[in-house]
Protein backbone atom coordinates (compact mmCIF):
# COMPACT_ATOMS: atom_id res chain seq x y z
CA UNK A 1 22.68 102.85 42.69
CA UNK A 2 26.00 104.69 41.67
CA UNK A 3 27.94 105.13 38.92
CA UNK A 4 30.56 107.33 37.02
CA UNK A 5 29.53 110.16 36.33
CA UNK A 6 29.81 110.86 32.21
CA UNK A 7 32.34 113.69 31.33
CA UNK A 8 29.75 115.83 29.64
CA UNK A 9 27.81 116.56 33.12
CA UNK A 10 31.28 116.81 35.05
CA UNK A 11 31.55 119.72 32.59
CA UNK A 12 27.76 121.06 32.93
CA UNK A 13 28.13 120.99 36.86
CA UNK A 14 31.77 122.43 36.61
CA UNK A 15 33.51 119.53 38.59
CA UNK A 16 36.97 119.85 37.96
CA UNK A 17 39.16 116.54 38.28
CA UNK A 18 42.65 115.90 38.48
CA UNK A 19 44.55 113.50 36.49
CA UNK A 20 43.67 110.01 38.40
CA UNK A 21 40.27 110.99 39.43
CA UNK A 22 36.92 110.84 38.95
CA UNK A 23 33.37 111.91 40.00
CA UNK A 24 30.18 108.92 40.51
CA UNK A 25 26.93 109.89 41.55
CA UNK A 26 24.10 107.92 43.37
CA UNK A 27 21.06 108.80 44.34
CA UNK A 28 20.43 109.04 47.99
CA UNK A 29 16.50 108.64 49.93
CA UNK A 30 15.05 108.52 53.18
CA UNK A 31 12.24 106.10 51.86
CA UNK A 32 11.25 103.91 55.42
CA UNK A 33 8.83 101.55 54.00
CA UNK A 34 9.80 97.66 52.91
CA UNK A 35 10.59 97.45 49.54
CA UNK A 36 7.62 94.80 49.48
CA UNK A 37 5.52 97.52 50.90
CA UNK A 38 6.39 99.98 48.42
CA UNK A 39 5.34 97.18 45.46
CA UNK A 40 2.00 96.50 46.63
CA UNK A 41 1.50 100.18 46.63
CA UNK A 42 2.78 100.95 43.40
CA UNK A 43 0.83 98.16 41.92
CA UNK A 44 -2.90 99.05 44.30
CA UNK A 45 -2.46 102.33 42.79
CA UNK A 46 -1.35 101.69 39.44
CA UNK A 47 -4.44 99.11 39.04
CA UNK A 48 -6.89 101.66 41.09
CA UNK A 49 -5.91 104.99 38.82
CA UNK A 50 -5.91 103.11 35.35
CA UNK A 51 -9.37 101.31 36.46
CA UNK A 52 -10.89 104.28 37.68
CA UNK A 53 -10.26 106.08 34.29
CA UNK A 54 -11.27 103.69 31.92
CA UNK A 55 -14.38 102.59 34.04
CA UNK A 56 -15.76 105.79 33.86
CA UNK A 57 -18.21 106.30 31.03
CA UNK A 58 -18.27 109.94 29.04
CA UNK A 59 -17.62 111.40 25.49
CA UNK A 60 -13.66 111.15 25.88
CA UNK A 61 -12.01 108.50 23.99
CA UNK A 62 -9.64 105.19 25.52
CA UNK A 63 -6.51 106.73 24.53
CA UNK A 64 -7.37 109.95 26.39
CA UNK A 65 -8.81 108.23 29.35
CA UNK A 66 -5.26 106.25 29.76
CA UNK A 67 -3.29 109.58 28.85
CA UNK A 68 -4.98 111.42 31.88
CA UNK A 69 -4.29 107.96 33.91
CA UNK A 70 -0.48 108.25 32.65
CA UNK A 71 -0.95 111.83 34.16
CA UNK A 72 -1.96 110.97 37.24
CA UNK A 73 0.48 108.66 37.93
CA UNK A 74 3.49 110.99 36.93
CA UNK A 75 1.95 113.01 39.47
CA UNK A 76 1.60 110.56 42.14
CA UNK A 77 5.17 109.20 41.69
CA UNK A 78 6.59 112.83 41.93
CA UNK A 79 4.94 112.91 45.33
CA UNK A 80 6.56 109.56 46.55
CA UNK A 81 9.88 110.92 45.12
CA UNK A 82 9.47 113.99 47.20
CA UNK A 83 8.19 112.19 49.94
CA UNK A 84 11.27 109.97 49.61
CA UNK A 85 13.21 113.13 49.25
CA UNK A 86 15.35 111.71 46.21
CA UNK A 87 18.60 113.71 46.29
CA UNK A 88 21.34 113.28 43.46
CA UNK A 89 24.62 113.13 45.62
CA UNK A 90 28.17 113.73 43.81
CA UNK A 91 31.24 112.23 45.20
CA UNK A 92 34.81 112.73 44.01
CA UNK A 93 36.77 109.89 43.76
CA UNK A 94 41.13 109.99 43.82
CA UNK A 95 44.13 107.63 43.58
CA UNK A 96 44.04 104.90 46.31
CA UNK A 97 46.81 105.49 49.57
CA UNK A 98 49.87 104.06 49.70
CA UNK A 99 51.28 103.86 52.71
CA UNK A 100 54.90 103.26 52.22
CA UNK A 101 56.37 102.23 56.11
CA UNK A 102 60.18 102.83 56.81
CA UNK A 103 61.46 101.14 59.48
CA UNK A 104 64.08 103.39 61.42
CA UNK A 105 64.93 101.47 64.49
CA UNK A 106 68.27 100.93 65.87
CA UNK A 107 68.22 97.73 64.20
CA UNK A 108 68.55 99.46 61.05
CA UNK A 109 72.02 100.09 61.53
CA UNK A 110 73.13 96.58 61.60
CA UNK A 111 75.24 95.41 58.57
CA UNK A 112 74.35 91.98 57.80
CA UNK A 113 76.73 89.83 55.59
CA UNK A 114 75.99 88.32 52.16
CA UNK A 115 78.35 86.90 49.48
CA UNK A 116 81.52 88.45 47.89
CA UNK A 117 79.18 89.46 44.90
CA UNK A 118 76.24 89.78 46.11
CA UNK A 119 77.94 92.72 48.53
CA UNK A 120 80.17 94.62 45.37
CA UNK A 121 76.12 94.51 43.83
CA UNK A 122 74.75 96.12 47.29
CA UNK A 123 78.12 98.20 47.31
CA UNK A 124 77.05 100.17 43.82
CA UNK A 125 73.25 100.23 44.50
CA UNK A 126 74.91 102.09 48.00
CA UNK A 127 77.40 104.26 45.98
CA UNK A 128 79.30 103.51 49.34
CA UNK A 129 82.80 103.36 47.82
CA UNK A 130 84.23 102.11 50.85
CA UNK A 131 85.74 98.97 51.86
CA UNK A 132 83.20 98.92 55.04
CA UNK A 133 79.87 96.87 54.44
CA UNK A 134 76.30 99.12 54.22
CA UNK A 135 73.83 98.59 56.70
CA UNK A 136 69.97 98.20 56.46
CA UNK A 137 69.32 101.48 56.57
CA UNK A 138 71.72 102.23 53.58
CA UNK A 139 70.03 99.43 51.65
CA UNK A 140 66.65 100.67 52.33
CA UNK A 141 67.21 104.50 51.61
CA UNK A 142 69.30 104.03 48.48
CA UNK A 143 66.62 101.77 47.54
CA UNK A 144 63.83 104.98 47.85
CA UNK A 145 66.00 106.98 46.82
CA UNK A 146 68.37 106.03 43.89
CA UNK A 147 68.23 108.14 40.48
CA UNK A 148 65.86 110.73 42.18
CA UNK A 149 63.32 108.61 43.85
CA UNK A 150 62.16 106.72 40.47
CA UNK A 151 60.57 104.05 42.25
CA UNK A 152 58.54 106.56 43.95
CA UNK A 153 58.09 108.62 41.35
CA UNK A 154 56.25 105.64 39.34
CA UNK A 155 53.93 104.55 42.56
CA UNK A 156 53.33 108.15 42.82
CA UNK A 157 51.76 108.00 39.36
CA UNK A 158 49.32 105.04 40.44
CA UNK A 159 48.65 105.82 44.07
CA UNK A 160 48.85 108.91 46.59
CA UNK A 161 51.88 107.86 48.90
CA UNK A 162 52.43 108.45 52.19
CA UNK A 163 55.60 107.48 53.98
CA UNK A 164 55.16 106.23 57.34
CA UNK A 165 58.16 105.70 59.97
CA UNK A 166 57.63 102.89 62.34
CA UNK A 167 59.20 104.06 65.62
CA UNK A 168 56.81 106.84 66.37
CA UNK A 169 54.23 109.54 65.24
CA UNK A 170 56.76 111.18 62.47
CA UNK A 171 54.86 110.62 59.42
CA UNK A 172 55.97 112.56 56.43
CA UNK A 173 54.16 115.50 55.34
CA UNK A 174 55.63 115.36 51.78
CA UNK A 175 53.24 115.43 48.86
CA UNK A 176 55.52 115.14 46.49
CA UNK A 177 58.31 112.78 45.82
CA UNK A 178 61.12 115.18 46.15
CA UNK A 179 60.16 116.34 49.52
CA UNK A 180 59.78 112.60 50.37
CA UNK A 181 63.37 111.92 49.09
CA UNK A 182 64.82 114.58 51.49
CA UNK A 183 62.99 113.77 54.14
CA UNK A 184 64.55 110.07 53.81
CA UNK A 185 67.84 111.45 53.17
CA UNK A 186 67.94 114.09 56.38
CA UNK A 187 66.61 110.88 58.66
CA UNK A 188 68.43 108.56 60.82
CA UNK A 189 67.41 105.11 62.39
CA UNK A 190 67.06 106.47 66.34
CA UNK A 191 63.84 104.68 67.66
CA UNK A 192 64.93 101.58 70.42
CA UNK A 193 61.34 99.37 69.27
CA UNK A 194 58.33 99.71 66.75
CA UNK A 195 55.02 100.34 67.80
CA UNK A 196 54.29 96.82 65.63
């Protein structure tokens, strides 16, 4: 059983959340009997406690007899709770991970050839206002990059990003999309093969 946990108890229980996150709760047991096992005994002793109370004769009324039943089984289902040992367990929930992978192999530096106008396009998305065509790695980074990371900037709103480089262990510690964007901007394609 879980569920999100209402805003008023997040409040009451001083859970602070970020924008993009939550809190659920469920409710956690060590119970070890069969579900089915657990019926029959609910049921034997719901049937034996109400029977034995209004079976007996004396001077108290019906309705007190089943109040004092009612009693008794409170009681006896606080036992099986403790036995159970019913905890209320809190979990904070975030923004999913995006891993965002940048390939920086060698092959990265290639410059592959499109048409006249499909290159000026590439040429301005570059900013490279030279007569030379961009390579892969140009396309890519001006890609993450252009008018201060905005693509980034709007994943970063939906998910938690990490950025990922495929030719070794150098992930990016950056948080934050302007750490990111530097990071991709000091970088260079080096690695001779992925670990893919």
């Amino acid at each position: 059983m879980s569920a999100p946990l209402p805003t008023w108890i997040e409040r009451l229980l001083g859970i602070q959340t970020g924008p993009g996150e939550g809190a659920v709760w469920r409710l956690d047991h060590t119970w070890t009997w069969p579900p089915w096992v657990t019926l029959v005994f609910v049921v034997l002793a719901v049937v034996f406690v109400v029977g034995t109370y209004l079976r007996e004769s004396g001077r108290a009324r019906r309705g007190v007899r089943l109040m004092l039943a009612a009693i008794r089984l409170t009681l006896i289902a606080l036992v099986l709770a403790m036995l159970a040992q019913l905890a209320l367990a809190i979990q904070r929930t975030g923004l999913p991970v995006l891993a965002v992978l940048v390939d920086d192999t060698l092959s990265m530096t290639i410059a592959d050839r499109y048409e006249e106008s499909t290159q000026r396009q590439i040429a301005r998305q570059v900013e490279a206002g030279r007569s030379g065509r961009a390579t892969r790695w140009e396309l890519a980074r001006s890609l993450l990059c252009q008018r201060d990371g905005r693509l980034l900037e709007t994943l970063s709103h939906r998910y938690r990003l990490r950025l990922y480089y495929l030719t070794g262990p150098r992930l990016s510690q950056a948080e934050d999309v302007p750490q990111m964007i530097e990071g991709l901007q000091a970088a260079e394609p080096v690695g001779e093969q992925t670990r893919l």
